[in-house]
C-alpha atoms as a PDB file:
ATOM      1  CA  UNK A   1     123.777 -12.727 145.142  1.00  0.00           C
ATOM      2  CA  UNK A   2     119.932 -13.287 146.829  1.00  0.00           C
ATOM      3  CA  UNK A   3     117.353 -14.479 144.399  1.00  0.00           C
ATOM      4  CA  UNK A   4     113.985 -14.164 144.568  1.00  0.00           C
ATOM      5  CA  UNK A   5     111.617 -15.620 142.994  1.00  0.00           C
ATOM      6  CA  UNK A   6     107.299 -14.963 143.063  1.00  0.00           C
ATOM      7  CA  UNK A   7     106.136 -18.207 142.687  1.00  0.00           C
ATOM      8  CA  UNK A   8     102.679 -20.036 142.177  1.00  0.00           C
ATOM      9  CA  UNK A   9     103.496 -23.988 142.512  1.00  0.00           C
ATOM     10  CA  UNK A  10     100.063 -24.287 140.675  1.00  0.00           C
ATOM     11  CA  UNK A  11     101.663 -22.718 137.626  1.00  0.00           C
ATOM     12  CA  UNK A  12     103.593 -24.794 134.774  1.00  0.00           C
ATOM     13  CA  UNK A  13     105.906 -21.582 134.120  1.00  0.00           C
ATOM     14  CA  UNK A  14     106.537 -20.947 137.548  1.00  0.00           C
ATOM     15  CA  UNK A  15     108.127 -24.715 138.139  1.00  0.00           C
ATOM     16  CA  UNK A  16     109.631 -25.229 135.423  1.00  0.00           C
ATOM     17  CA  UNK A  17     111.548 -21.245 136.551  1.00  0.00           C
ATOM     18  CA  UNK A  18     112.224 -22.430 139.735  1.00  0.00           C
ATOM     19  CA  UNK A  19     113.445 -25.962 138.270  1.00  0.00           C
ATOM     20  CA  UNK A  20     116.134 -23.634 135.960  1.00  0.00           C
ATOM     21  CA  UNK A  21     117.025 -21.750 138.898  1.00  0.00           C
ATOM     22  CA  UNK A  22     118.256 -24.631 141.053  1.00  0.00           C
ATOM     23  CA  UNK A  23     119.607 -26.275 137.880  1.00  0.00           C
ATOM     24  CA  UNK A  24     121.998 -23.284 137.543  1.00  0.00           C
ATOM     25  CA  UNK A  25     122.784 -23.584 141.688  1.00  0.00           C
ATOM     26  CA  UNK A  26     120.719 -21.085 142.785  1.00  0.00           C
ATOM     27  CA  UNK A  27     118.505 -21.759 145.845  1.00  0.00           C
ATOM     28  CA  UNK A  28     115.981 -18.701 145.309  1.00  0.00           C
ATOM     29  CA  UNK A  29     113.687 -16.832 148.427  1.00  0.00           C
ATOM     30  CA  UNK A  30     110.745 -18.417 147.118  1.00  0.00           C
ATOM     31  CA  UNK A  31     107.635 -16.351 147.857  1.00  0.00           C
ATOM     32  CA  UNK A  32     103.611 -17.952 147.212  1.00  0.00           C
ATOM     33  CA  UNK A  33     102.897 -14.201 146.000  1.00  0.00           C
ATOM     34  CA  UNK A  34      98.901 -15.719 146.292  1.00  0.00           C
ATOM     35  CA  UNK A  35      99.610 -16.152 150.321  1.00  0.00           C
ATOM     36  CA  UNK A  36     102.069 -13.360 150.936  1.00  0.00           C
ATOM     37  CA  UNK A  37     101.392 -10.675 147.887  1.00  0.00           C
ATOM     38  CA  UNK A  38     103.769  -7.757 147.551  1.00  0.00           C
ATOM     39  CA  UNK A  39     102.311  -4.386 149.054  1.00  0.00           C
ATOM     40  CA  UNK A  40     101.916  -1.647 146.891  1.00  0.00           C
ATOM     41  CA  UNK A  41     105.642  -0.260 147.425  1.00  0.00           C
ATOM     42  CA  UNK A  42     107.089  -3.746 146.638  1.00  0.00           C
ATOM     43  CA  UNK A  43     104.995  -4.110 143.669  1.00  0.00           C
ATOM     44  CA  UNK A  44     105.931  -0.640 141.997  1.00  0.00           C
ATOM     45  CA  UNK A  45     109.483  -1.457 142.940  1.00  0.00           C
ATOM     46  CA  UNK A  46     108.990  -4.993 140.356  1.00  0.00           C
ATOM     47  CA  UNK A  47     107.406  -3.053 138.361  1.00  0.00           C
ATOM     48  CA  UNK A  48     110.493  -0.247 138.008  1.00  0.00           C
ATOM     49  CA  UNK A  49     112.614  -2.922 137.834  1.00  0.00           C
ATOM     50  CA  UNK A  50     110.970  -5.067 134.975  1.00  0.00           C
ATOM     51  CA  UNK A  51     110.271  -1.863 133.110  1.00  0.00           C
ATOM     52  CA  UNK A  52     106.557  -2.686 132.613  1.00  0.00           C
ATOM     53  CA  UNK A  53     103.607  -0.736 133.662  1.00  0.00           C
ATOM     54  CA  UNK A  54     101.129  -2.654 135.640  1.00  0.00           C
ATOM     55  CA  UNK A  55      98.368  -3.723 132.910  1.00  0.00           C
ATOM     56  CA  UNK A  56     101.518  -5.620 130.828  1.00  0.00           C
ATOM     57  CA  UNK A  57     101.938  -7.220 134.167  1.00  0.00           C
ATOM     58  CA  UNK A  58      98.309  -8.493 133.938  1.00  0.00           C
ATOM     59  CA  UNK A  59      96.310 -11.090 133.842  1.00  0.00           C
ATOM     60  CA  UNK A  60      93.379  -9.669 131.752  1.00  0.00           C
ATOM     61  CA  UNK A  61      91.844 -13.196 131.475  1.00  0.00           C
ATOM     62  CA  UNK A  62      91.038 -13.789 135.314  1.00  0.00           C
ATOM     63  CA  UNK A  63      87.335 -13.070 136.246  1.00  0.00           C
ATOM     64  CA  UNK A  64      88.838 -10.922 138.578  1.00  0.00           C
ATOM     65  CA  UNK A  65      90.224  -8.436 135.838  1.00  0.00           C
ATOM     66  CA  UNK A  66      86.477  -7.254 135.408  1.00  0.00           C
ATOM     67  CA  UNK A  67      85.039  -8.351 138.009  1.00  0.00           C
ATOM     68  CA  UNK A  68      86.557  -5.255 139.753  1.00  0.00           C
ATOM     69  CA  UNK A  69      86.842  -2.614 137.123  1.00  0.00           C
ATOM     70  CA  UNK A  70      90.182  -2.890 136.523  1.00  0.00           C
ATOM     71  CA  UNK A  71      89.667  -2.970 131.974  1.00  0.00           C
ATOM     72  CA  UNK A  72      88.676   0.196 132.886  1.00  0.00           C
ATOM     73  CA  UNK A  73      91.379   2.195 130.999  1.00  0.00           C
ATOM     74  CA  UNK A  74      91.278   5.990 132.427  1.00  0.00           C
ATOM     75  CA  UNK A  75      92.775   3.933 135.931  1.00  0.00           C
ATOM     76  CA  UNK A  76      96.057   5.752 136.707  1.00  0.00           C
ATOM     77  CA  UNK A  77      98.920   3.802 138.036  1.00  0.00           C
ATOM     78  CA  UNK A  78      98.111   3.495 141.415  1.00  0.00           C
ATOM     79  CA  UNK A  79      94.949   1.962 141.048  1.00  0.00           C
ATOM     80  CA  UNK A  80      96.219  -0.667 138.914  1.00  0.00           C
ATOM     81  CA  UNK A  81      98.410  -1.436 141.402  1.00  0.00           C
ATOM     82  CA  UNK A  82      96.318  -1.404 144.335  1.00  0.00           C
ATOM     83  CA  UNK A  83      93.909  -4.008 142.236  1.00  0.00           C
ATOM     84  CA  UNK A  84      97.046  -6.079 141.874  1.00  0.00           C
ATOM     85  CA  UNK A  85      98.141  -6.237 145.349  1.00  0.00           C
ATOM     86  CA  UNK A  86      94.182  -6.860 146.267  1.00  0.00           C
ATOM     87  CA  UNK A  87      93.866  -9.520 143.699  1.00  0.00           C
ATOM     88  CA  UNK A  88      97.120 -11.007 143.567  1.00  0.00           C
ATOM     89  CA  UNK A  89      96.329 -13.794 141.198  1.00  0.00           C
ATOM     90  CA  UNK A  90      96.014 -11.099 138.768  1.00  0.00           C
ATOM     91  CA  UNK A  91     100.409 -10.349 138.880  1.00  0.00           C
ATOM     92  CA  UNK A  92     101.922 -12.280 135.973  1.00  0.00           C
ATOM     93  CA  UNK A  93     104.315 -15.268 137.283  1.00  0.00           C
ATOM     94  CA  UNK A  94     106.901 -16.025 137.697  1.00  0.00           C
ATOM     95  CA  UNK A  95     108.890 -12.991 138.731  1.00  0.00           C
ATOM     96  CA  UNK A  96     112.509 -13.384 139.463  1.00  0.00           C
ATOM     97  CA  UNK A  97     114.741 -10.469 141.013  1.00  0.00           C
ATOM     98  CA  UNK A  98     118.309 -11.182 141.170  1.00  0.00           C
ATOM     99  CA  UNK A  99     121.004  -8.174 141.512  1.00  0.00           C
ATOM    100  CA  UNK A 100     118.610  -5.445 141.905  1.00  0.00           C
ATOM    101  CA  UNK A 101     117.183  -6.223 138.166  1.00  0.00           C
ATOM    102  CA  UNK A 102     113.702  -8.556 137.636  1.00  0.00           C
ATOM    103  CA  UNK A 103     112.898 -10.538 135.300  1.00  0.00           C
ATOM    104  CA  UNK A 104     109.663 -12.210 134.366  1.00  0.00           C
ATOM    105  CA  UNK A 105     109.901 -16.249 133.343  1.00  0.00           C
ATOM    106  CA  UNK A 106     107.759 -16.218 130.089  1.00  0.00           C
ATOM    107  CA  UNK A 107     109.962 -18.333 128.957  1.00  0.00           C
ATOM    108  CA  UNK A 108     111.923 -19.868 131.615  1.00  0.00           C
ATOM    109  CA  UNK A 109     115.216 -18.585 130.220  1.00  0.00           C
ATOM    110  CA  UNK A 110     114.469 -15.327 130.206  1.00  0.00           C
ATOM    111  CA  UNK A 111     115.224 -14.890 133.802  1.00  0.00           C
ATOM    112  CA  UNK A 112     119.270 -16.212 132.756  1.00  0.00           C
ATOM    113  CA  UNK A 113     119.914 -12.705 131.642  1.00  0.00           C
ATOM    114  CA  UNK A 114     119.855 -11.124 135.073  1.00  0.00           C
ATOM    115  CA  UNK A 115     121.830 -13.860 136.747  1.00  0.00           C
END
C-alpha cells in the first residue's frame, strides 16, 4: 500500500507522524505541502476523503486567514479552497492518505486507523 504523507518538517505534529509512520515500517511519499501545495483538485480530493469541509481544515490563526478574506463566512467551497491552495500554510498538517482513505495526525495515532 503507498502512503502519503503532507508534511511540514517545521511542525512538532508533523515529525512526530512521520516518526510513527516509519516506526510501524512504512516509508511514506513525503510531500513539503509549503513547496509543492496540492492544486485545487488534489485538495478537494483530501478533503472528500477526510470528510471535512475546508474551514475545519484551517488554520484560522495564521495572519494569512484574514489577511485575505478568507473569515469571511458567505465564501462557498471553492473559494476556500482556492485560498488554501494559494496560502498553503493555511492546510492543517499533517495529512496522511493511505488506501484511498486520509487521515489527519492531530494526534499522531490517529493516522493508525487507516493503515
Amino acid at each position: 500500500m503507498s502512503v502519503k504523507i503532507y508534511h511540514n518538517p517545521r511542525c512538532g505534529k508533523s515529525r512526530q507522524t512521520l516518526q510513527l509512520l516509519k516506526e510501524q515500517g512504512i516509508e511514506p511519499e513525503v510531500i513539503e505541502y509549503l513547496k509543492t501545495p496540492p492544486n485545487a483538485q488534489e485538495l478537494d480530493d483530501i478533503l472528500q476523503k477526510l470528510d471535512m469541509e475546508p474551514r475545519e481544515l484551517m488554520r484560522k490563526k495564521e495572519a494569512e486567514y484574514k489577511a485575505n478574506g478568507l473569515d469571511d463566512a458567505s465564501l462557498d467551497r471553492q473559494a476556500l479552497i482556492e485560498g488554501m491552495v494559494n496560502n498553503p500554510i493555511l492546510i492543517e498538517r499533517p495529512i496522511v492518505i493511505a488506501g484511498g482513505k486520509a487521515a489527519l495526525g492531530r494526534p499522531p495515532e490517529a493516522v493508525l486507523a487507516i493503515l
